[in-house]
Protein backbone atom coordinates (compact mmCIF):
# COMPACT_ATOMS: atom_id res chain seq x y z
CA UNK A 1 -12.58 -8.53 1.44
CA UNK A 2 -13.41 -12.06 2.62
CA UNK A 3 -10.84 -14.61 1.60
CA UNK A 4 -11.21 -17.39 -0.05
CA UNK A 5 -8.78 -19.84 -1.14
CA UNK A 6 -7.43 -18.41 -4.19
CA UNK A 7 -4.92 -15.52 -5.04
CA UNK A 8 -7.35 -12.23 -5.57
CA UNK A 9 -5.70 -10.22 -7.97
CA UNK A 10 -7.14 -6.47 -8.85
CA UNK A 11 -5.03 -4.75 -11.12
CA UNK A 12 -6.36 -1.25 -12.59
CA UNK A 13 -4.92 -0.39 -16.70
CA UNK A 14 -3.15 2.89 -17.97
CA UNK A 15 -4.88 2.89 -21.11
CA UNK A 16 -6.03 5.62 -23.82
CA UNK A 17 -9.95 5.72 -24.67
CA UNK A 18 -10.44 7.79 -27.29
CA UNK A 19 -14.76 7.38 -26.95
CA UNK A 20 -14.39 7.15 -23.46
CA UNK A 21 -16.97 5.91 -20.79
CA UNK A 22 -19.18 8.63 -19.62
CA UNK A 23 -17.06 12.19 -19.45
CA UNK A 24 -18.12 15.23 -17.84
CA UNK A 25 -14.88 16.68 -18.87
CA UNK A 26 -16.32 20.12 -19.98
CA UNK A 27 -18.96 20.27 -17.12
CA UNK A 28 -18.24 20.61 -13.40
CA UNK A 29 -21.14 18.53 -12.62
CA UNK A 30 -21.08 16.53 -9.22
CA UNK A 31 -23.40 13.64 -11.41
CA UNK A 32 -21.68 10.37 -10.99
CA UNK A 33 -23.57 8.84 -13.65
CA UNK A 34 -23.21 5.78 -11.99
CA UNK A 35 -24.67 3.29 -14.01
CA UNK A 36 -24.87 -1.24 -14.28
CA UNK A 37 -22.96 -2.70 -17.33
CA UNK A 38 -25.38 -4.79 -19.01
CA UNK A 39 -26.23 -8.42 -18.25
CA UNK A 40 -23.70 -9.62 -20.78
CA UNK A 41 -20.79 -8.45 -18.34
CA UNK A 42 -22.70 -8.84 -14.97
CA UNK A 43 -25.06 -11.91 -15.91
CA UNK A 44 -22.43 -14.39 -13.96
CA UNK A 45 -21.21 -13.09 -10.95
CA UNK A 46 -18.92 -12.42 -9.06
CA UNK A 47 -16.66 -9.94 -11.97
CA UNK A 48 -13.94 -8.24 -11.34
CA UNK A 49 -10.40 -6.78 -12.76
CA UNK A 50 -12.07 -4.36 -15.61
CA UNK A 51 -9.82 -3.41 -17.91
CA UNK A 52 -10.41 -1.68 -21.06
CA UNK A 53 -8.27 -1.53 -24.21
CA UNK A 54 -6.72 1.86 -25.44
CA UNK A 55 -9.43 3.08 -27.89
CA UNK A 56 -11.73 1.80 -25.17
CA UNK A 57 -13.70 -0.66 -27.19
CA UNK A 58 -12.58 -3.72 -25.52
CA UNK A 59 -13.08 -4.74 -21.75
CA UNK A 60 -11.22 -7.20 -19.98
CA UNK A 61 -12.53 -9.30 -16.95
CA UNK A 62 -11.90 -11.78 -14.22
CA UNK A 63 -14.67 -14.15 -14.10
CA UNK A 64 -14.43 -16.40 -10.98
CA UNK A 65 -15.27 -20.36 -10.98
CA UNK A 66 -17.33 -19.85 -14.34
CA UNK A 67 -18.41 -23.47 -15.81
CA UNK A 68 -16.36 -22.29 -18.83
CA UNK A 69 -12.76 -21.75 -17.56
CA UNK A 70 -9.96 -23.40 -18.03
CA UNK A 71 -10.46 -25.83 -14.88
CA UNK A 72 -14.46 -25.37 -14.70
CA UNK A 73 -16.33 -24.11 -11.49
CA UNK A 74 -12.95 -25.12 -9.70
CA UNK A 75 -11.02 -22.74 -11.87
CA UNK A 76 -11.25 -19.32 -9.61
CA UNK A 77 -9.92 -16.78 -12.10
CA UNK A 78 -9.81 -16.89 -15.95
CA UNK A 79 -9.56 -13.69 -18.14
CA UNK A 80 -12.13 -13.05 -20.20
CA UNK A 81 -13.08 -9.99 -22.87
CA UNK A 82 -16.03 -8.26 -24.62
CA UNK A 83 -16.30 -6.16 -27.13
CA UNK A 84 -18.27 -2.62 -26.86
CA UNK A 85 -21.42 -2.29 -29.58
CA UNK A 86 -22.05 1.04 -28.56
CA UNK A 87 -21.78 3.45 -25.11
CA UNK A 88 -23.55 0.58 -23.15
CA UNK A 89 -24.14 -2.01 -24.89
CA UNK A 90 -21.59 -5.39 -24.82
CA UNK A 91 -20.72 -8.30 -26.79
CA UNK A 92 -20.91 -11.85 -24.83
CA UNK A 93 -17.49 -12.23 -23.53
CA UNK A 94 -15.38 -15.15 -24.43
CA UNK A 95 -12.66 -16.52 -23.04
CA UNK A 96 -9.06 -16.00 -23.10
CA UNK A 97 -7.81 -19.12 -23.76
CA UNK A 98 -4.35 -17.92 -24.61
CA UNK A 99 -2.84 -16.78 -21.53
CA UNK A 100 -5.42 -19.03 -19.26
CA UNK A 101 -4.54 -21.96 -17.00
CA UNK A 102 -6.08 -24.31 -14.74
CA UNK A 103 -4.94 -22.09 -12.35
CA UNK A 104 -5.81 -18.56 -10.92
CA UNK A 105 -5.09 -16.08 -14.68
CA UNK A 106 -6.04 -12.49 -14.09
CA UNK A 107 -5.18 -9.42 -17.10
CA UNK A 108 -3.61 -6.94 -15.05
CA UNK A 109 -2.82 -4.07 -17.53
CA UNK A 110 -2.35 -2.80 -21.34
CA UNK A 111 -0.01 -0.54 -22.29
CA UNK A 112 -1.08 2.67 -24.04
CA UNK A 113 -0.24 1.40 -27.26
CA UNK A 114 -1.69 -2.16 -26.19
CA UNK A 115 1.26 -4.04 -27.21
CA UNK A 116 1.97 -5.14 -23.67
CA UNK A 117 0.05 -6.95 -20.91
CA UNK A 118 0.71 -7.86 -17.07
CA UNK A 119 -0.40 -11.29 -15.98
CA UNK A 120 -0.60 -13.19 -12.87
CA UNK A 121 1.76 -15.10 -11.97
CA UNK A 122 5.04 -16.95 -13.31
CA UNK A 123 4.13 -19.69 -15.83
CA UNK A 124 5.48 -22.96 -16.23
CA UNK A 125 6.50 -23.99 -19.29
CA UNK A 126 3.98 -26.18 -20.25
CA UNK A 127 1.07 -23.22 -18.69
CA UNK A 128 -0.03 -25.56 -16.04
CA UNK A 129 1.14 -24.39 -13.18
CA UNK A 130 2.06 -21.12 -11.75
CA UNK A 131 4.21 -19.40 -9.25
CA UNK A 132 3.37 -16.05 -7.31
CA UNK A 133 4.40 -13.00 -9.39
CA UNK A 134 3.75 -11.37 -12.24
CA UNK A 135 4.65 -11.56 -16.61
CA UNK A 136 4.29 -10.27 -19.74
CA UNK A 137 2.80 -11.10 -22.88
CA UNK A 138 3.30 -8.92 -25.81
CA UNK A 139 0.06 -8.55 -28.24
CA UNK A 140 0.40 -8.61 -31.40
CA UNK A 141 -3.11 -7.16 -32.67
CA UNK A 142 -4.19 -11.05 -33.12
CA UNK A 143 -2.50 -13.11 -31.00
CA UNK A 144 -0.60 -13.09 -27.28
CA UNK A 145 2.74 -14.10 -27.08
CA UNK A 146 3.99 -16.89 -24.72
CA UNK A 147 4.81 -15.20 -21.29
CA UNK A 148 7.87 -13.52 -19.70
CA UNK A 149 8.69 -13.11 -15.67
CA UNK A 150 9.04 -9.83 -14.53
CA UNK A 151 11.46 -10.19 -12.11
CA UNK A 152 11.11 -8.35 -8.74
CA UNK A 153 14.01 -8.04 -6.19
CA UNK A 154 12.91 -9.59 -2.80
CA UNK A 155 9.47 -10.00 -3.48
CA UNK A 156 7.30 -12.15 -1.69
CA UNK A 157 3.49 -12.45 -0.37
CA UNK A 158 2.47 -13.70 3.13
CA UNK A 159 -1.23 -13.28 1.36
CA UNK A 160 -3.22 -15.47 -0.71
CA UNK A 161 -4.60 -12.05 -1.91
CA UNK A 162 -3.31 -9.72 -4.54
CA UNK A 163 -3.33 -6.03 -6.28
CA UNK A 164 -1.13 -4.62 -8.41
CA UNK A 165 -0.90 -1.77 -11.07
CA UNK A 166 1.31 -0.13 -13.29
CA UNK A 167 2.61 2.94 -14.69
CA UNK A 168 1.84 4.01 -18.42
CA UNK A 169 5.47 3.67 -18.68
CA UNK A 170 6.40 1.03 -16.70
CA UNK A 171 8.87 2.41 -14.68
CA UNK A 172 6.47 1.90 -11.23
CA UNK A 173 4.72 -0.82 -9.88
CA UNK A 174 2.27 -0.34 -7.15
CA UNK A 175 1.65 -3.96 -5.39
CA UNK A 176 -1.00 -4.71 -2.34
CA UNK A 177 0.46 -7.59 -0.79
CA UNK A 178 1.25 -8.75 3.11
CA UNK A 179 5.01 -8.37 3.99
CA UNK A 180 6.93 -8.28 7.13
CA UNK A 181 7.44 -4.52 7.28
CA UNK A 182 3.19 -3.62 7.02
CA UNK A 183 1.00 -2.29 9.31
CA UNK A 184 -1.62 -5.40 8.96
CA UNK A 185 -3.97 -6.79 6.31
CA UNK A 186 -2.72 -5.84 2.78
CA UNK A 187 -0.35 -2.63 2.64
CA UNK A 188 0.46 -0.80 -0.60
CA UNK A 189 4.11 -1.15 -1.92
CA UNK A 190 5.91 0.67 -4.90
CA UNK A 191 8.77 -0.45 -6.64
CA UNK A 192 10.82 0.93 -9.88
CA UNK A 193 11.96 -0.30 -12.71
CA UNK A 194 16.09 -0.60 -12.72
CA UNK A 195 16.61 -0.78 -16.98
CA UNK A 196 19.95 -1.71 -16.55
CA UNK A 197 18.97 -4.77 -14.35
CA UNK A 198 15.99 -5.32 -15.68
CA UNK A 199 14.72 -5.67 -12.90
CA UNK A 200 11.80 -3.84 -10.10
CA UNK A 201 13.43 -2.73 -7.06
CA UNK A 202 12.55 -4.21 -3.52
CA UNK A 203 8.68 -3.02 -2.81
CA UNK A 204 8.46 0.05 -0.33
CA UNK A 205 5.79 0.35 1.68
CA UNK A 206 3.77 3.99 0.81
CA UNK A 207 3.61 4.90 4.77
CA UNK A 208 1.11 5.42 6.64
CA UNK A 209 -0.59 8.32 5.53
CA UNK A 210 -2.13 5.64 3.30
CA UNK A 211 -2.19 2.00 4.92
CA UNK A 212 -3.96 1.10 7.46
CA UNK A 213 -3.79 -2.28 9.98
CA UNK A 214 -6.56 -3.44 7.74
CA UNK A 215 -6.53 -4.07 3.75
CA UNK A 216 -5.41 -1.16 1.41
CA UNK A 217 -5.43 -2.43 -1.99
CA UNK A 218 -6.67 -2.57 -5.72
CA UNK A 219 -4.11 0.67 -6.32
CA UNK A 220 -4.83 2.80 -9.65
CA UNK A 221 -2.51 5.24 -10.50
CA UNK A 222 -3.54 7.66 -13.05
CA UNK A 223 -2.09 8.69 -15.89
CA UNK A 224 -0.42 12.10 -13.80
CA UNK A 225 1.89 9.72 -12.07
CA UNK A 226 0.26 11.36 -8.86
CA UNK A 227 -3.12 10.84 -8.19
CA UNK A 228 -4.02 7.05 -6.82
CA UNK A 229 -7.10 5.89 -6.43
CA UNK A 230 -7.44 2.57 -3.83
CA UNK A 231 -9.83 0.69 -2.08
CA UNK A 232 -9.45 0.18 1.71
CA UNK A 233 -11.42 -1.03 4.94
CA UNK A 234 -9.10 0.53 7.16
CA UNK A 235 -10.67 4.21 6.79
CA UNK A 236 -14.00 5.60 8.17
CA UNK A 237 -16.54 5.51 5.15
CA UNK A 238 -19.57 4.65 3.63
CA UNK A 239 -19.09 0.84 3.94
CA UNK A 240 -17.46 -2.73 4.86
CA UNK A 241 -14.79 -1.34 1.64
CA UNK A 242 -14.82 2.32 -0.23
CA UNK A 243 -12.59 3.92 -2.71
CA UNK A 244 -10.16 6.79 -1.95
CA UNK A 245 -8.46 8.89 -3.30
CA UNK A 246 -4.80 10.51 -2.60
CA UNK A 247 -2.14 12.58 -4.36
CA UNK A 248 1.74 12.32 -4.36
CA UNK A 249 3.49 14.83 -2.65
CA UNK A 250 6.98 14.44 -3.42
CA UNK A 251 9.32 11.66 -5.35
CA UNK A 252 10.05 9.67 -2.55
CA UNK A 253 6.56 7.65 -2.91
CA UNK A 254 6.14 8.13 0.89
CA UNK A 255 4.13 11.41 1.07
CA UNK A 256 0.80 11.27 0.30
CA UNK A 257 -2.37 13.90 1.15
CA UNK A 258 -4.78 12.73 3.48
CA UNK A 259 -6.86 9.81 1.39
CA UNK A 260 -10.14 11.41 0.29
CA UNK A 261 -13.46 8.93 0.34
CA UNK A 262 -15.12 9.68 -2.90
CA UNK A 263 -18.29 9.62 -1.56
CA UNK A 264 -21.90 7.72 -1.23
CA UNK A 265 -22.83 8.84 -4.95
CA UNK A 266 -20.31 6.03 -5.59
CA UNK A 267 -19.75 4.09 -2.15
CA UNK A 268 -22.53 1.63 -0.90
CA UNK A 269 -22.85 0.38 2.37
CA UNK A 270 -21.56 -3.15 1.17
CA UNK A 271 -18.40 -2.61 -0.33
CA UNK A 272 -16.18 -1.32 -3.77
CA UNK A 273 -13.16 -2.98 -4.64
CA UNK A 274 -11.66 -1.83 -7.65
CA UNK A 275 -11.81 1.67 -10.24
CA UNK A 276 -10.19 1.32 -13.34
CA UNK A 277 -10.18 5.50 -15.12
CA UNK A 278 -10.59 5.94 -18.92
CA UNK A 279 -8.09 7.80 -20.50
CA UNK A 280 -9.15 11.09 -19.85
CA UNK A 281 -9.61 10.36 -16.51
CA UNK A 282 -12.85 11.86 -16.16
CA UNK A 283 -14.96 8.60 -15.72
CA UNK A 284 -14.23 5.16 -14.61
CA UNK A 285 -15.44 1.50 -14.37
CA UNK A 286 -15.84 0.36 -10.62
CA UNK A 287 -16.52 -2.78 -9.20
CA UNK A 288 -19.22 -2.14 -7.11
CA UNK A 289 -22.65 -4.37 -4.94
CA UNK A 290 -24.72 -5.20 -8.06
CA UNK A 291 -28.06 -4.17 -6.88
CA UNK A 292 -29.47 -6.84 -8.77
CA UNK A 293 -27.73 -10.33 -8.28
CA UNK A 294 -26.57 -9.19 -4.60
CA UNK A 295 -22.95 -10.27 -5.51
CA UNK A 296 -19.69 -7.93 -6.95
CA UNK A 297 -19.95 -6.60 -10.46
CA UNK A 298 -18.89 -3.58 -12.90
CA UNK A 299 -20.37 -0.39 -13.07
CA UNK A 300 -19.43 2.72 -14.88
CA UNK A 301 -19.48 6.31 -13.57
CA UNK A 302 -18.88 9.80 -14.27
CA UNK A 303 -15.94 11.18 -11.54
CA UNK A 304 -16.77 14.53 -10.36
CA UNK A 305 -14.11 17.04 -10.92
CA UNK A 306 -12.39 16.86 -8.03
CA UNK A 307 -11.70 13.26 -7.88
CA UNK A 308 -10.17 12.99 -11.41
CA UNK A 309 -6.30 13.72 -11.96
CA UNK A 310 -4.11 16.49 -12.64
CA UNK A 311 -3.40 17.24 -16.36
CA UNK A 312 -1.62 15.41 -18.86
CA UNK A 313 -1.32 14.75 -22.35
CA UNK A 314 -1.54 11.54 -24.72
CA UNK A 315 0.27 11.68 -27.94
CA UNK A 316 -0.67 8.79 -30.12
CA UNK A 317 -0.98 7.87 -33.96
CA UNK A 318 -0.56 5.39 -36.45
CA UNK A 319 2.14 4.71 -38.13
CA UNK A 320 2.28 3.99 -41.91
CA UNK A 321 5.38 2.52 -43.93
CA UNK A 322 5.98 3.51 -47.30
CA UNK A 323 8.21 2.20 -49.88
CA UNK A 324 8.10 -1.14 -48.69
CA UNK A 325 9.87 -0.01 -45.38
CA UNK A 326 9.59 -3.65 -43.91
CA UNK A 327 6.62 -3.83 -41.28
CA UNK A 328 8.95 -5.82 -38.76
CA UNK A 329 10.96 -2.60 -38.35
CA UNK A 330 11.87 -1.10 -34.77
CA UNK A 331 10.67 2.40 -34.33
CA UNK A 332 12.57 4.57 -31.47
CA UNK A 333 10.91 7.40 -29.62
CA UNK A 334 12.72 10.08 -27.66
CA UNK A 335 11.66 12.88 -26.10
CA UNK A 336 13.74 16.31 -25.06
CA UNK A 337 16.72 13.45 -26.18
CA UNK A 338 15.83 10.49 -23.69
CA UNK A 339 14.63 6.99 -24.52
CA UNK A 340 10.94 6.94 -23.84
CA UNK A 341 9.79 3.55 -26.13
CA UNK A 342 11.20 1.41 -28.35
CA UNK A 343 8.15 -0.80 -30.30
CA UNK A 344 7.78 -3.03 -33.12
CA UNK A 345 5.38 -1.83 -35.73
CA UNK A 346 4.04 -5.40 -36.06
CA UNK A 347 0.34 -5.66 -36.91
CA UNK A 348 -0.93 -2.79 -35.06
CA UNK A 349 0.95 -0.01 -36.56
CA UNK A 350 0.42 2.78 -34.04
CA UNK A 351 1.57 4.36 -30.99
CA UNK A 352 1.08 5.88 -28.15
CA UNK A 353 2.92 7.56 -24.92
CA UNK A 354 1.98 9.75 -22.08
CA UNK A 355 3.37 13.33 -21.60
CA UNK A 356 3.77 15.46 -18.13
CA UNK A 357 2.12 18.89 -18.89
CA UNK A 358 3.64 22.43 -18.04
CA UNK A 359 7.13 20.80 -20.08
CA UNK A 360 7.85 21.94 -24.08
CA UNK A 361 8.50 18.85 -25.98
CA UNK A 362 10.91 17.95 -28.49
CA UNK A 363 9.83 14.09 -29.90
CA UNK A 364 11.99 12.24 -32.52
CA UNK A 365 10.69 9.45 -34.02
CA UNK A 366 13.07 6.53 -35.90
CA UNK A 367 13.01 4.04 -37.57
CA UNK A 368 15.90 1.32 -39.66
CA UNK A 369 16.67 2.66 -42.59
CA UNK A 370 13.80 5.60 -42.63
CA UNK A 371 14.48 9.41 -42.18
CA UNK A 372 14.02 10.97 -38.62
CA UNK A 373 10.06 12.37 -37.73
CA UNK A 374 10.77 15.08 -35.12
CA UNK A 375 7.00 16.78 -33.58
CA UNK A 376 7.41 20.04 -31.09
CA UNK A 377 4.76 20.17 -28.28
CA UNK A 378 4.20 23.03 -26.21
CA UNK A 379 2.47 21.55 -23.13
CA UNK A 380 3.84 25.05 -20.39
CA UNK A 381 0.39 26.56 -20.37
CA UNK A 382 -2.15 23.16 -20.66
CA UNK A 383 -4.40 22.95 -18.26
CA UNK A 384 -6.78 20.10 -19.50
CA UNK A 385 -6.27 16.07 -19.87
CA UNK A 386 -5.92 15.60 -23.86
CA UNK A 387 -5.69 13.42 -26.47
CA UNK A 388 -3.79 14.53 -29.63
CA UNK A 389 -3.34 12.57 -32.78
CA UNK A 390 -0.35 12.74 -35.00
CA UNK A 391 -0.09 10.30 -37.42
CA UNK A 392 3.63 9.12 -38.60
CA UNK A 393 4.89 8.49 -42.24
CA UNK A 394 8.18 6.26 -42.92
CA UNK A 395 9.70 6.75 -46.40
CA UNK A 396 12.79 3.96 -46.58
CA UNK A 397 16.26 5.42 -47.32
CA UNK A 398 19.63 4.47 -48.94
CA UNK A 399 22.07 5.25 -47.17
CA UNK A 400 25.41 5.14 -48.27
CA UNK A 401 28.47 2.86 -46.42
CA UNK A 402 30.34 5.92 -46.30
CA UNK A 403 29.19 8.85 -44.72
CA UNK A 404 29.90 12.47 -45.13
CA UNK A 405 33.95 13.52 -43.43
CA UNK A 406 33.33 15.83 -40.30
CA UNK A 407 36.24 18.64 -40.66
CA UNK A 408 37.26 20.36 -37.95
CA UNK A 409 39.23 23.61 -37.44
CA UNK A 410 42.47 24.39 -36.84
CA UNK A 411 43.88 22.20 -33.69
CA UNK A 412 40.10 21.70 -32.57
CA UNK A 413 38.65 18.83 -32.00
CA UNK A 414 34.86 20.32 -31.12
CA UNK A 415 31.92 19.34 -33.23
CA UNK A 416 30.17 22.53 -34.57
CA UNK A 417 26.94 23.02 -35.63
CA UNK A 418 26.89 21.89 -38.74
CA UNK A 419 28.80 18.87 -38.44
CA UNK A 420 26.21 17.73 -35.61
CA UNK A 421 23.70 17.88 -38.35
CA UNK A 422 25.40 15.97 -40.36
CA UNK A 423 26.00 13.10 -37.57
CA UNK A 424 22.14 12.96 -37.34
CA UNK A 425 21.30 11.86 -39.94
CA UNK A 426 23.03 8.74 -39.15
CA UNK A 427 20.48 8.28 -36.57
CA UNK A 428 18.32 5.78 -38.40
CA UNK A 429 21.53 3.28 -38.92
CA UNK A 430 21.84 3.28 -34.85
CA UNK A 431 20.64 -0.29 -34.91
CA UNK A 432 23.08 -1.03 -37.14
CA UNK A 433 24.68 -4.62 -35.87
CA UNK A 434 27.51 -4.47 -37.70
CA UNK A 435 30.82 -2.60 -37.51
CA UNK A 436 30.80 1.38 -37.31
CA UNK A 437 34.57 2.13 -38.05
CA UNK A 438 35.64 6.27 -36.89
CA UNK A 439 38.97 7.14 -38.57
CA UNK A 440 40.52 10.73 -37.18
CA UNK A 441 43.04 12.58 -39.16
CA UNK A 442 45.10 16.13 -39.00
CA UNK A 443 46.73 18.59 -41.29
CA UNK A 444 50.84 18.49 -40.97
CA UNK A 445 50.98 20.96 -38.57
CA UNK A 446 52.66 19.98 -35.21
CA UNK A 447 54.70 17.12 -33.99
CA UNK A 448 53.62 13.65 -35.13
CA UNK A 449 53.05 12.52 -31.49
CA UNK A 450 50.68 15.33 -31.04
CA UNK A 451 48.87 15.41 -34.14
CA UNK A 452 48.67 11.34 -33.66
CA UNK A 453 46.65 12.71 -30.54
CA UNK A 454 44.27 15.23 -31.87
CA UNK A 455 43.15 12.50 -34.24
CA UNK A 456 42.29 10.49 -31.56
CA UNK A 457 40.26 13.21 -29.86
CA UNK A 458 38.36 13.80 -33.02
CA UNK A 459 37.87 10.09 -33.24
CA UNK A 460 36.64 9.69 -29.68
CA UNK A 461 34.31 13.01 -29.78
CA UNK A 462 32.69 12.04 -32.73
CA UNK A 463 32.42 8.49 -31.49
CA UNK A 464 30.77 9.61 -27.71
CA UNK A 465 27.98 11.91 -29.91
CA UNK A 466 27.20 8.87 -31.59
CA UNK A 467 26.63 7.22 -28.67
CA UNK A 468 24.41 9.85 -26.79
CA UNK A 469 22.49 9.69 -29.61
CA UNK A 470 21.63 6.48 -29.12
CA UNK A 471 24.45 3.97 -31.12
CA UNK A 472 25.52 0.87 -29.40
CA UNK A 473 28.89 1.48 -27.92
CA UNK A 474 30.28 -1.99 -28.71
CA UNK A 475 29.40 -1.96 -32.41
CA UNK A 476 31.80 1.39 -32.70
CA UNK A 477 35.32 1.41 -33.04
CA UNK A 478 37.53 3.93 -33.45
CA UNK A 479 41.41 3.98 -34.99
CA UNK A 480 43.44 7.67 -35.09
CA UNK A 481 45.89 8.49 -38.57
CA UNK A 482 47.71 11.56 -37.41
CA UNK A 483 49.28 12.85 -40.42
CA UNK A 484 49.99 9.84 -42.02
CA UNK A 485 46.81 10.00 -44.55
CA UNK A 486 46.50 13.44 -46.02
CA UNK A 487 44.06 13.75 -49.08
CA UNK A 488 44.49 17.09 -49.99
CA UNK A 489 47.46 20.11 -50.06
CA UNK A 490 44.74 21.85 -48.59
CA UNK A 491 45.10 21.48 -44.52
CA UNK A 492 41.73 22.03 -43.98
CA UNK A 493 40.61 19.17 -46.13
CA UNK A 494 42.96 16.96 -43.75
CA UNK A 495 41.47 18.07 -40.97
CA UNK A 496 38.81 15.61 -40.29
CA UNK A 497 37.02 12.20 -39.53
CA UNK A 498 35.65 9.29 -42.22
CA UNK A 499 33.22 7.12 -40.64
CA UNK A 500 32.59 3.83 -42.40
CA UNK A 501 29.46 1.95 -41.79
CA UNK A 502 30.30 -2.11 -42.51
């Protein structure tokens, strides 16, 4: 790559297509299809940075020191977007002007539900000047909001050049930069996501089996969280640059197959530097020698079987709110019981998240106020990248400040069945900010001291469920009654927990 003063950034997207590019998905053709995007995307050259928009209808690019950005000709990277007419055919792009600066702006990524983007660099306040690094801006179907830093530990960048990608999930990065621990030119790093922190761990250098003393970057990671797809001129190929391919080995991010060149169907002799997959995985948008200006620009192509990705699955759907269920409401996702995404219906009203095959699925869907969506997905025997579409329904609830007593049995304080059942359905009130008061009680039956204990067992049982399932620990509180309060001559009536919802 020759360097020029500016920070190159190549970043390749996670995103859903549901039309695609070009697929070959039920063929085993070797075709690469390859073929020029229209003069619309390539008429002003150099382009690079493609990235396309979950349904797959909207392309992102990085035009360099166009008369139109922010700064002019001296303003080396602005983002701009077009819009797709039909398989080939392109809208004029326009300009960005929301998250551009006079400085070097590059679109990075989408998230699958395209409610999230990655940006270059840190913004000032006033967007007109910029540190190294990366942000966020959230999308609300319209607009893009002002930016956030994502905060790396350690990071730096001995390079004026720069890669970077991203998991569907954001839990990994995957950064080409130049640090003190490479093996020369741009190495590949990963880093993960610390929730807690919110913060990226320091970058780790993915080994040798990938970099090279020369430059390894524009890193795609598909959608199987093991195939990665980069572009390097430290390997034996068809060209001054090519595009490989490897697959993770293990979870420690430092194993890696042998890099695979994916051959002079989609190499030239003068260089690729970037492949951003659709969905599906089955065909791509490179940046590639544009045969016809002589300069970089974007091509699409058809990836023969044995480049594209092991299976996975995309679950994704709109989501519709019903009896005036307020469209600023928070819906939760879980899956087999773990936080997977938390999103705000906002303007776009859908979703979308990417599932692991060979796993059964369990996925609960919440929302304030609304009753609990749960979907089973049996994904053991899959053997094919899919798209499925379920579509979500909120109905508002009232639900009343005092829920149902939990009884217990004799000199137990375990939560059976049935009284678990009844604790879910106080899901939807687990962003509740206000108080959650858990009262435990017993029957007569013991010492005071002891029974004064059980109902603070019961208490603190039913509390930690709550919890697991999600509740905010410091909105709970929980007070034990012994004996003291008996509501019935009936001991097993006595035998319980009230929670009160404030």
């Amino acid at each position: 790559m020759i360097k020029i003063k500016m920070i190159n950034i190549i970043i390749i997207l996670f995103v859903i297509s549901y039309s695609g590019l070009l697929s070959i998905s039920d063929t085993d053709t070797v075709n690469t299809c390859k073929e020029r995007l229209p003069n619309e995307i390539n008429g002003y050259q150099p382009v690079l940075v493609p990235v396309l928009t979950p349904d797959g209808n909207r392309l992102y690019l990085d035009r360099k020191s166009h008369p139109a950005n922010r700064n002019g000709v001296k303003d080396f990277d602005d983002i701009w977007y077009s819009d797709r007419l039909s398989s080939n055919s392109w809208t004029e792009p326009k300009n960005l002007l929301e998250l551009n600066t006079p400085e070097s702006d590059v679109l990075f990524w989408i998230s699958p539900d395209e409610r999230k983007g990655l940006v270059y660099g840190i913004y000032s306040d006033d967007y007109k000047n910029k540190k190294q690094g990366f942000s966020f801006s959230e999308f609300d179907g319209e607009n893009w909001s002002k930016t956030l830093p994502l905060n790396i530990k350690d990071f730096y960048n001995d390079s004026l050049n720069f890669y970077a990608t991203m998991s569907a999930d954001e839990n990994v990065l995957i950064i080409a930069v130049s640090r003190k621990d490479g093996f020369g030119g741009l190495d590949l790093y990963v880093s993960f996501l610390d929730e807690k922190k919110d913060e990226y761990s320091t970058p780790q250098n993915l080994g040798r089996d990938i970099n090279t003393k020369f430059d390894d970057e524009a890193p795609f990671l598909a959608y199987d969280n093991k195939t990665l797809y980069f572009s390097s001129n430290g390997l034996k190929g068809e060209g001054e640059q090519d595009l490989y391919m490897t697959r993770r080995l293990d979870d420690s991010w430092k194993k890696w197959s042998k890099p695979v060149n994916l051959g002079k169907k989609i190499n030239t002799k003068f260089g690729e530097h970037g492949i951003c997959l659709n969905s599906l995985g089955d065909s791509a948008i490179i940046v590639s020698y544009d045969t016809v200006s002589k300069r970089k620009g974007l091509y699409s192509i058809c990836l023969p079987r044995e480049f594209q990705p092991e299976p996975y699955t995309i679950l994704t759907g709109k989501i519709a709110l019903e009896n005036s269920v307020d469209s600023d409401n928070i819906v939760l996702i879980f899956v087999n019981d773990k936080p997977k995404q938390k999103i705000n219906i906002g303007k776009l009203k859908n979703y979308a998240i990417v599932l692991a095959d060979n796993i059964f699925y369990n996925i609960r869907f919440e929302a304030i106020n609304c009753g609990i969506i749960e979907y089973e997905l049996d994904l053991k025997n899959n053997k094919k990248s899919q798209i499925i579409k379920h579509d979500l329904i909120f109905h508002k609830q009232v639900i009343s400040n005092k829920i149902p007593t939990i009884y217990f049995d004799y000199d137990s304080f375990d939560i059976n069945n049935g009284n678990k059942k009844k604790l879910d359905e106080l899901i939807p009130e687990k962003l509740h900010t206000g108080k959650i008061e858990i009262i435990g009680h017993t029957d007569t039956s013991g010492t005071e001291h002891y029974n004064f204990e059980l109902s603070k067992k019961r208490a603190n049982i039913v509390r930690d469920y709550l919890i697991r399932k999600g509740f905010n620990k410091n909105h709970i509180f929980i007070s034990a009654k012994g004996e003291k309060e008996p509501i019935s001559t009936d001991n097993s009536q006595n035998r319980r927990v009230v929670i009160l919802i404030k």
